[in-house]
Each structure stands twice: as C-alpha cells, then as structure tokens.
Protein backbone atom coordinates (compact mmCIF):
# COMPACT_ATOMS: atom_id res chain seq x y z
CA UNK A 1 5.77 42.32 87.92
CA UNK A 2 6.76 38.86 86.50
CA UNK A 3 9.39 38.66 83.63
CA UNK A 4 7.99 39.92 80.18
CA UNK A 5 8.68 35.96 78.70
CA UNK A 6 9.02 32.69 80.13
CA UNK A 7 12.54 32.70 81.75
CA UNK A 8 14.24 29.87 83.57
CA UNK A 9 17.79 29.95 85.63
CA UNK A 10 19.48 26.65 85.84
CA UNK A 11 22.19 26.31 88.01
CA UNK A 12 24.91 24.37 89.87
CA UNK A 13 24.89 27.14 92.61
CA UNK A 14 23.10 30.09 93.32
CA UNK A 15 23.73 30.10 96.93
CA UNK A 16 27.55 31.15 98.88
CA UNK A 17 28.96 31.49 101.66
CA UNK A 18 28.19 34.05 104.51
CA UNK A 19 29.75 35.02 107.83
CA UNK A 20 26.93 34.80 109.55
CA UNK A 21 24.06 32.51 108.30
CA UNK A 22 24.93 28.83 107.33
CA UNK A 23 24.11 29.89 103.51
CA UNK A 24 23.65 32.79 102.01
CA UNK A 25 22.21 34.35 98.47
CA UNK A 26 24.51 33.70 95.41
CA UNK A 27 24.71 36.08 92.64
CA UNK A 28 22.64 33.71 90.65
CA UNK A 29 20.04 33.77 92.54
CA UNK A 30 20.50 37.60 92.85
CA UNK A 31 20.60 37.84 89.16
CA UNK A 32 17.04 35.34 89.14
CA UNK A 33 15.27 38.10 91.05
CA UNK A 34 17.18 40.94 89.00
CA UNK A 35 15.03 39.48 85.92
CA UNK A 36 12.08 39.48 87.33
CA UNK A 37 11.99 43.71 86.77
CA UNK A 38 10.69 44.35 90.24
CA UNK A 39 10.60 48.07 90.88
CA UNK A 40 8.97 49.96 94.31
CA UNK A 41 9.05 46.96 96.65
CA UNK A 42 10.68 43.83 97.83
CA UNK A 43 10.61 40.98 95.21
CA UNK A 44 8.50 38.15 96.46
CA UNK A 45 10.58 35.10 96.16
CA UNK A 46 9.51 31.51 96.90
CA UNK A 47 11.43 28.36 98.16
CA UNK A 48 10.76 24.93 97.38
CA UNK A 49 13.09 22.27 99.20
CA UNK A 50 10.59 19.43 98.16
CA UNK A 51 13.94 17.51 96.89
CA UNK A 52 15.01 17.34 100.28
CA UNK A 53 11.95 16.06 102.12
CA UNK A 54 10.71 19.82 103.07
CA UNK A 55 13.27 19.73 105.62
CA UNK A 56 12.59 22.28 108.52
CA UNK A 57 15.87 23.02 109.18
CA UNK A 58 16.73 24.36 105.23
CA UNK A 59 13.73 26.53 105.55
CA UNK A 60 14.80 28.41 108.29
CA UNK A 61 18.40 28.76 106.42
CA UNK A 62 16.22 30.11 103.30
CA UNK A 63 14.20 32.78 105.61
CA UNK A 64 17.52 33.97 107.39
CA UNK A 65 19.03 34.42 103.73
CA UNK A 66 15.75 35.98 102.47
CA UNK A 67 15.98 38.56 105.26
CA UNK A 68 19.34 39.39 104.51
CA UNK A 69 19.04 39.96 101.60
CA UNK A 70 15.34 42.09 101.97
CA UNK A 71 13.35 39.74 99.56
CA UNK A 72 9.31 39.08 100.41
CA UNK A 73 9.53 35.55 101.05
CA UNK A 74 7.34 32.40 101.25
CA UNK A 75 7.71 28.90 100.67
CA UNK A 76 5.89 25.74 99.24
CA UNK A 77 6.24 22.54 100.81
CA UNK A 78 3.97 19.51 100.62
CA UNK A 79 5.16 17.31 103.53
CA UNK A 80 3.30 16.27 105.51
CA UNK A 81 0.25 18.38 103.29
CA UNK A 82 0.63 21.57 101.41
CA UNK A 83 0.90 23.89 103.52
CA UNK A 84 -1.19 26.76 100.70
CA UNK A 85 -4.99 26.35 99.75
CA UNK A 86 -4.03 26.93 96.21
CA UNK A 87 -0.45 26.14 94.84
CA UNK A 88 -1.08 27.75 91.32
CA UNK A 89 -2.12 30.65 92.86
CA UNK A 90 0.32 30.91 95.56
CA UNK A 91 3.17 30.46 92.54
CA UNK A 92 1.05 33.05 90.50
CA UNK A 93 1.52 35.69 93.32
CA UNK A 94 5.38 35.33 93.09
CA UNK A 95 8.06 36.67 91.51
CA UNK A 96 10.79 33.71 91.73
CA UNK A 97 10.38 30.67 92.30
CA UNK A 98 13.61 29.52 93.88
CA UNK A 99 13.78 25.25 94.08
CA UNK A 100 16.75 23.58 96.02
CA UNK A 101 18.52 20.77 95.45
CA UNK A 102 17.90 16.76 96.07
CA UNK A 103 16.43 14.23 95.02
CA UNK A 104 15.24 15.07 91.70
CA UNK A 105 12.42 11.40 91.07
CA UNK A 106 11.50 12.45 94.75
CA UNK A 107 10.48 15.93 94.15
CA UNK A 108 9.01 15.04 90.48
CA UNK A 109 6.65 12.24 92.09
CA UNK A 110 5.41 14.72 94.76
CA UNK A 111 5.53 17.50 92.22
CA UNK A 112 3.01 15.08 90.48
CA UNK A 113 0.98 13.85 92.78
CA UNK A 114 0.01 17.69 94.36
CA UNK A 115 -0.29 19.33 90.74
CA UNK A 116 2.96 21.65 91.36
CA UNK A 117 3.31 20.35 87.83
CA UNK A 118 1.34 22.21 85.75
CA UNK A 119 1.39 24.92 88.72
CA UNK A 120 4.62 25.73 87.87
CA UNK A 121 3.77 25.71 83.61
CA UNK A 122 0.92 28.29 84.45
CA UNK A 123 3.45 30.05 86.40
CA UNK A 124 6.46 30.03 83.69
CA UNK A 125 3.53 31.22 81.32
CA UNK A 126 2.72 33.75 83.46
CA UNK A 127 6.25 35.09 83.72
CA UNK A 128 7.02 34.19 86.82
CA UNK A 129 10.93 33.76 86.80
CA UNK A 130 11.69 29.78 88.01
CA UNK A 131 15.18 28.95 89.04
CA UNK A 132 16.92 26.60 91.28
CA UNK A 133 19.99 24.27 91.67
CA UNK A 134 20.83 20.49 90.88
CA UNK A 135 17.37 19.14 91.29
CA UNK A 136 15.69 22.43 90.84
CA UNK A 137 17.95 23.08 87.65
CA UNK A 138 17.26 19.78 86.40
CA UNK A 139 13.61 19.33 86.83
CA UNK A 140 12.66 21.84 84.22
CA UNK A 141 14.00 20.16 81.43
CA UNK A 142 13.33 16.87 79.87
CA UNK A 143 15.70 14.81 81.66
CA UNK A 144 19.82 14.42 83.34
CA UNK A 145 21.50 12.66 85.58
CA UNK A 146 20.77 11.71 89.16
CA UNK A 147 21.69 10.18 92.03
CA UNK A 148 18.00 9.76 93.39
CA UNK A 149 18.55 6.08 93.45
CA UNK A 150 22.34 5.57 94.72
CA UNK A 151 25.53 6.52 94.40
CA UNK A 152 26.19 5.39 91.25
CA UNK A 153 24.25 8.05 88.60
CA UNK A 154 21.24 6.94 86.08
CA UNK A 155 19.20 8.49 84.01
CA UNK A 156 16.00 10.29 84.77
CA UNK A 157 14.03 11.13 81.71
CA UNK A 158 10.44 12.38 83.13
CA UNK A 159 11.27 15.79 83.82
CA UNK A 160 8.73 18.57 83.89
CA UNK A 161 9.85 19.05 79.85
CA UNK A 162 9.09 23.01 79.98
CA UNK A 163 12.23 22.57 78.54
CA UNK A 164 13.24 20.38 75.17
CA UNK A 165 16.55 19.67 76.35
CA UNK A 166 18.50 17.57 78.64
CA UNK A 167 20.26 18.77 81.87
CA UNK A 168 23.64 18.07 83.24
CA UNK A 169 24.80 19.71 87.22
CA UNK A 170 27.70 19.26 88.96
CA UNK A 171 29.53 18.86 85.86
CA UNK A 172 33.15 19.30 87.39
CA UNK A 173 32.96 18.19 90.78
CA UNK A 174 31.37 14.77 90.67
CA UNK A 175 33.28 12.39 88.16
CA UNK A 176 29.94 10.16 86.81
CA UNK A 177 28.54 13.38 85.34
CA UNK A 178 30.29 14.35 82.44
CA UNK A 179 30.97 10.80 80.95
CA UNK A 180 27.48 9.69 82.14
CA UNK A 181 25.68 12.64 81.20
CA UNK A 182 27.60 12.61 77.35
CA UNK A 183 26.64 8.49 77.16
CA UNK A 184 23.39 8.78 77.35
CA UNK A 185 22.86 11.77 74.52
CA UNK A 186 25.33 9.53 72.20
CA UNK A 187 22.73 6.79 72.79
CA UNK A 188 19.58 9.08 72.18
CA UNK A 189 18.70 8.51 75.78
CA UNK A 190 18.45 11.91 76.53
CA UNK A 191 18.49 14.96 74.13
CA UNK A 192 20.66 17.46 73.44
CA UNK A 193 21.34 19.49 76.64
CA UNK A 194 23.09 22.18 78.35
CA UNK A 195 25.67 21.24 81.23
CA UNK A 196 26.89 23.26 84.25
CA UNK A 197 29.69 22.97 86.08
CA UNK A 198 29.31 24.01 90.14
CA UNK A 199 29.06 28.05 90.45
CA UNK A 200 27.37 28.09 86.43
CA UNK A 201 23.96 28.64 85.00
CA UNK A 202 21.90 29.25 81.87
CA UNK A 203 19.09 31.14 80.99
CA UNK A 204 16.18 30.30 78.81
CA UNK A 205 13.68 32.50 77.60
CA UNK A 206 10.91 30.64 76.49
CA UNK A 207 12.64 27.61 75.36
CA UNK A 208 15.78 29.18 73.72
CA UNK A 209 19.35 29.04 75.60
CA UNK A 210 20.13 33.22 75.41
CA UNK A 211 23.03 33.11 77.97
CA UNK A 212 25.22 31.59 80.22
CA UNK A 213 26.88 33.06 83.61
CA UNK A 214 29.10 32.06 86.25
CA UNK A 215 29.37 33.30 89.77
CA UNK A 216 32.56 31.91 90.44
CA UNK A 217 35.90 31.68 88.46
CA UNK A 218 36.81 28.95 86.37
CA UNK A 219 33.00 27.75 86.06
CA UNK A 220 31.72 27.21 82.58
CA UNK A 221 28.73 25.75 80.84
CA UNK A 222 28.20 23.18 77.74
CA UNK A 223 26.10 22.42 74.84
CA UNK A 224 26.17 18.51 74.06
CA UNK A 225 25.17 16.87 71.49
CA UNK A 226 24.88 14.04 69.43
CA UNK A 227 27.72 13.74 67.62
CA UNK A 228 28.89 10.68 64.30
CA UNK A 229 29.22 7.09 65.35
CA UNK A 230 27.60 7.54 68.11
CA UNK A 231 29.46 9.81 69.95
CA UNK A 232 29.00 13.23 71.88
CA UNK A 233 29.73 16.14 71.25
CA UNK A 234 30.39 19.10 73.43
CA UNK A 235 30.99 22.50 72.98
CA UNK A 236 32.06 25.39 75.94
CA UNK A 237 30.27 28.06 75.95
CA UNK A 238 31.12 31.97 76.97
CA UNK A 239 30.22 33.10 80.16
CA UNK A 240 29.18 36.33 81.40
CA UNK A 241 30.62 36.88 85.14
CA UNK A 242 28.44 37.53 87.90
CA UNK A 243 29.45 39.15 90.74
C-alpha cells in the first residue's frame, strides 16, 4: 500500500557498490521502499533513467539490482515513445518511484512534454513514495544547480515545485555546488533549500523537511538560507545513519 502522506527521498546516493552487479541497492533506496509499508509481497518499485536518455544499458543494471534485492520491478521510459499506455496509471500501481540521475532540463522537458508531470503529482498525492538521486532528487523541488548545459553549473529554476524549496546534490564532491548553490539563494534566485552531500538524503512528508539520513560516514545535509546583506546562510543538520 502507498505511504499514508506524500513522502519524497532526495538524495546524493541511494545506490553502492556490489560484488557482483555493476551497481547495487543503497540503503536509501532500501529505506525509500521501507516507507512505503509494504507487507505480504514484493514492493513494486519503478525506475526512471529519463535523465540519462533511457539508456538500455542502466536498465538492465536497475533489473539485476531489483532482482537482488527481490523488489517487483518496472520501469518508465519515453525514448523513443513511452513504452506504458497510461503513465499515471502505471505510477499509480507502484510503490516507489525510483528516478536516476542526469540531466535534470533534459528529463524536465520530456517529463513535460509526455505528462509524467502531473503523473507523478497524482502519484505523490496518492502516496506513492518518489525518490531518486541528483536529477531525480532535484526535480521535485523548485529549482538547484545543474550541469545540464556544461561544465560550468547554472541555475535551473522550473522544477516540478511539489516541493517549495530549492535543491542542492553533490554538495561535497563537486566544488561549483556549495558556493554556487549558496549565491543564488543570497540573490533570491532560488529559495531556501535543503543540500546533500554524496551518500545523504532528506525526507519530506508532504512539503515539510522531517529528517535527514546518511548511508555513508561523514555525509551530512544543509538548510540554506537567506541570510543579512545578502548573504547565505547555512545550517548542518543531524543525521540519522542508515545502514
């Protein structure tokens, strides 16, 4: 059955390492299908790699980790059509939604142009828990950071807003975030906003921040805001350890 309220993982992660697959489930991803309450069967879990041109070969990484791991599992993708009769219903029917990381404009044009858009609001209404990393952390909120259009990071501001914050990924391990990311709040460019670094998440339910986890060492999350003078402001917040 879907979550009892509206509930969105953002991450910097949610996949790791495995011995024997190229990728394998993280324990944010494990704790994504955890909140979904499924009981009696295997939870159906869906896979969007839209921010990566549907690529063939990350689905069959995402079935081999789905297996492993015993999860029902489906995916979405829209290249070269979609490959469902009806995306809201096909997202209805799931438990997690599980969106990979990209190109963020790329896979909110497309998201756009097929009505995976308000598919995915029906679907957060419904319950059904959404998660996903970098792209598919960013996307739910109203904007972050993004190298969609080159190396060096701009803004995006026309995200899917389910959220009323910004989003910041990759907060650690890629130097243009932080500063970039904390500009563009001091300027009003993008609201207030949580932050992850790699291996960190946060969970909303409905639109309220409730928690933040890590599912490695040393990972943390941030609230920035707008701070005097135009400044930012940023503030670490605790962690709960995932294992």
């Amino acid at each position: 059955m879907p979550a009892d309220a509206p509930t969105i993982l953002a991450t910097s992660g949610g996949w790791a390492p495995h011995d024997r697959l190229r990728w394998g489930v993280g324990p944010l991803t494990d704790h994504a299908v955890e909140l979904a309450g499924v009981t009696g069967r295997a939870p159906k879990v869906t896979f969007l790699g839209t921010a990566c041109g549907d690529d063939a070969g990350l689905y069959r990484d995402f079935y081999n980790a789905a297996q492993d791991k015993g999860f029902h599992a489906s995916h979405l993708q829209l290249f070269t059509m979609p490959n469902v009769e009806d995306v809201t219903a096909h997202l209805l029917d799931q438990d997690v939604v599980w969106v990979w990381g990209g190109s963020v404009a790329g896979l909110l044009a497309m998201w756009r142009l097929h009505g995976v858009d308000d598919a995915m609001r029906a679907a957060w209404e419904a319950g059904v828990v959404l998660t996903g990393v970098s792209a598919g952390s960013i996307c739910w909120h109203v904007g972050g950071t993004t190298d969609s259009f080159g190396p060096d990071l701009r803004p995006i501001t026309n995200g899917l807003g389910l959220l009323p914050f910004s989003n910041g990924v990759h907060y650690d391990s890629e130097e243009q975030r932080r500063p970039l990311f904390q500009s563009l709040i001091a300027d009003g460019t993008l609201p207030s906003g949580y932050a992850t670094d790699d291996g960190a998440g946060v969970l909303y339910r409905g639109t309220k921040m409730v928690e933040a986890f890590t599912e490695k060492d040393g990972a943390a999350a941030y609230f920035v805001e707008a701070g005097p003078d135009g400044t930012a402001v940023e503030t670490e917040l605790d962690v709960t350890r995932l294992r």
